[in-house]
Protein backbone atom coordinates (compact mmCIF):
# COMPACT_ATOMS: atom_id res chain seq x y z
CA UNK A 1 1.86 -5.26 -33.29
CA UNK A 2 4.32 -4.49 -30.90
CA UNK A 3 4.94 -7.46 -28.16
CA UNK A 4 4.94 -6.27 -24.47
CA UNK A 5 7.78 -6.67 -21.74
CA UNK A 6 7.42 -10.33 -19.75
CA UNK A 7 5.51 -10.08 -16.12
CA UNK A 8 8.07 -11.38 -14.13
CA UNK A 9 6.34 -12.71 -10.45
CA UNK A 10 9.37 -12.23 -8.45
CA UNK A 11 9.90 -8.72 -8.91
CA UNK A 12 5.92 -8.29 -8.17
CA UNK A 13 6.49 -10.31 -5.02
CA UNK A 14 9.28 -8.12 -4.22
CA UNK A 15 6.53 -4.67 -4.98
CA UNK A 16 3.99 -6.55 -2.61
CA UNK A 17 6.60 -7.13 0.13
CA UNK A 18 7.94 -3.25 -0.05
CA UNK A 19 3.86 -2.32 0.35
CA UNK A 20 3.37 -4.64 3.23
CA UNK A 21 6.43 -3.12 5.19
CA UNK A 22 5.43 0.38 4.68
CA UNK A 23 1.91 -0.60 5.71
CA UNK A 24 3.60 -2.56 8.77
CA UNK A 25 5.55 0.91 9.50
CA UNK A 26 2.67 3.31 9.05
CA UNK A 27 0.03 1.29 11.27
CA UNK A 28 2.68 -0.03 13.87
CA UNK A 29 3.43 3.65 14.56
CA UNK A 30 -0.29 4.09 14.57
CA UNK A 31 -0.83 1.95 17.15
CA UNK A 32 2.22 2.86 19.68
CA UNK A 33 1.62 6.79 19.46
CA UNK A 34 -2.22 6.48 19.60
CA UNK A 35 -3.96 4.28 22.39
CA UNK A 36 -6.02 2.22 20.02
CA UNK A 37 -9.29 1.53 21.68
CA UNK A 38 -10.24 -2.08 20.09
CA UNK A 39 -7.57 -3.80 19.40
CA UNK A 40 -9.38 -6.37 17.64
CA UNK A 41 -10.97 -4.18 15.24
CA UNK A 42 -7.88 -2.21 14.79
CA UNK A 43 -6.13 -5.68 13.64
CA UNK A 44 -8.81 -6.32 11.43
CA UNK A 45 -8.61 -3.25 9.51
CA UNK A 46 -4.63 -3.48 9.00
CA UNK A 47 -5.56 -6.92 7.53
CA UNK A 48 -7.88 -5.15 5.41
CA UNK A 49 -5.42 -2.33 4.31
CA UNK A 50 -2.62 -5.19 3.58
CA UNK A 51 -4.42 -7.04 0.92
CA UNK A 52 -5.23 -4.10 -0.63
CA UNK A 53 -2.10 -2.80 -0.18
CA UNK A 54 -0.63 -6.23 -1.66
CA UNK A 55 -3.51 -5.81 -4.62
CA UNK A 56 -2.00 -2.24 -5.43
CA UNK A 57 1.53 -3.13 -5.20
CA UNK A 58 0.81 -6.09 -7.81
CA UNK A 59 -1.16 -3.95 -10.20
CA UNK A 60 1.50 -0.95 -9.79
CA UNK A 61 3.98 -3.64 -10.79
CA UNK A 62 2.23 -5.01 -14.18
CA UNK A 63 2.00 -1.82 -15.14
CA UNK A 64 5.52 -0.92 -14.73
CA UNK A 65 6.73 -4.15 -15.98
CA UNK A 66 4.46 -4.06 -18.82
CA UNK A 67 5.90 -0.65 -20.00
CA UNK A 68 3.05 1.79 -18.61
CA UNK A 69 5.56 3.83 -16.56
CA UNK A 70 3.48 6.73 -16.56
CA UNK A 71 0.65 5.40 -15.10
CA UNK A 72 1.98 2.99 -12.61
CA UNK A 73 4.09 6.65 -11.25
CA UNK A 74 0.74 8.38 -11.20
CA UNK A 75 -1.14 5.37 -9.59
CA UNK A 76 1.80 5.21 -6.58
CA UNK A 77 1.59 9.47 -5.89
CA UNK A 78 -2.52 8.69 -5.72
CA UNK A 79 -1.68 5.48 -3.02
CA UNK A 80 0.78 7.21 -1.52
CA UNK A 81 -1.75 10.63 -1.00
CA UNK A 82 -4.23 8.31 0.12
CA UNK A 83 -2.25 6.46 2.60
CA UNK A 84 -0.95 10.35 3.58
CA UNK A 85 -4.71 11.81 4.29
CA UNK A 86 -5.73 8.02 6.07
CA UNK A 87 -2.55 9.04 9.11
CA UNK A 88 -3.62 12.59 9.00
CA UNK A 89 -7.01 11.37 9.24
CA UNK A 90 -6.46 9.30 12.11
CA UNK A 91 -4.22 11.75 13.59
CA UNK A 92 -6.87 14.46 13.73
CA UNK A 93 -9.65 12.45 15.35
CA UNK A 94 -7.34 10.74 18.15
CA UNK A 95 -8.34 12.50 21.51
């Protein structure tokens, strides 16, 4: 049976860190061209999109560590859609 590629952490820390800063981007610019009307709650759901975001980006990077390139590309175009409809989302229902 054929032995798979070492999980290295660092590199994975290094996925999770690239996630958080394009979630930092995405929600900063959020906030600064939309008046956010509870800030509070509006904190509380970046939180919330950051550990999954960190999640994602650590699951992305076993799989392309581990040699399932395929799948870790397909899983990224799905986050990154998904991410993509949440700004157009938001974007449509600001007044």
């Amino acid at each position: 049976m054929e032995e798979l590629p070492e999980f290295r952490w660092r590199l994975a820390a290094a996925h999770a860190v690239l996630a958080l800063m394009l979630i930092a981007v995405v929600t900063g610019a959020l906030a600064l061209t939309y008046d956010v009307a509870d800030p509070n709650r509006f904190g509380e759901g970046v939180g919330r999109l950051s550990v999954f975001g960190v999640l994602c980006a650590l699951g992305v990077s076993w799989l392309f560590q581990t040699g399932r390139r395929r799948i870790a590309a397909i899983v990224v175009g799905l986050l990154l859609m998904l991410l993509v409809i949440l700004v157009v989302t938001v974007a449509a229902l600001a007044p």
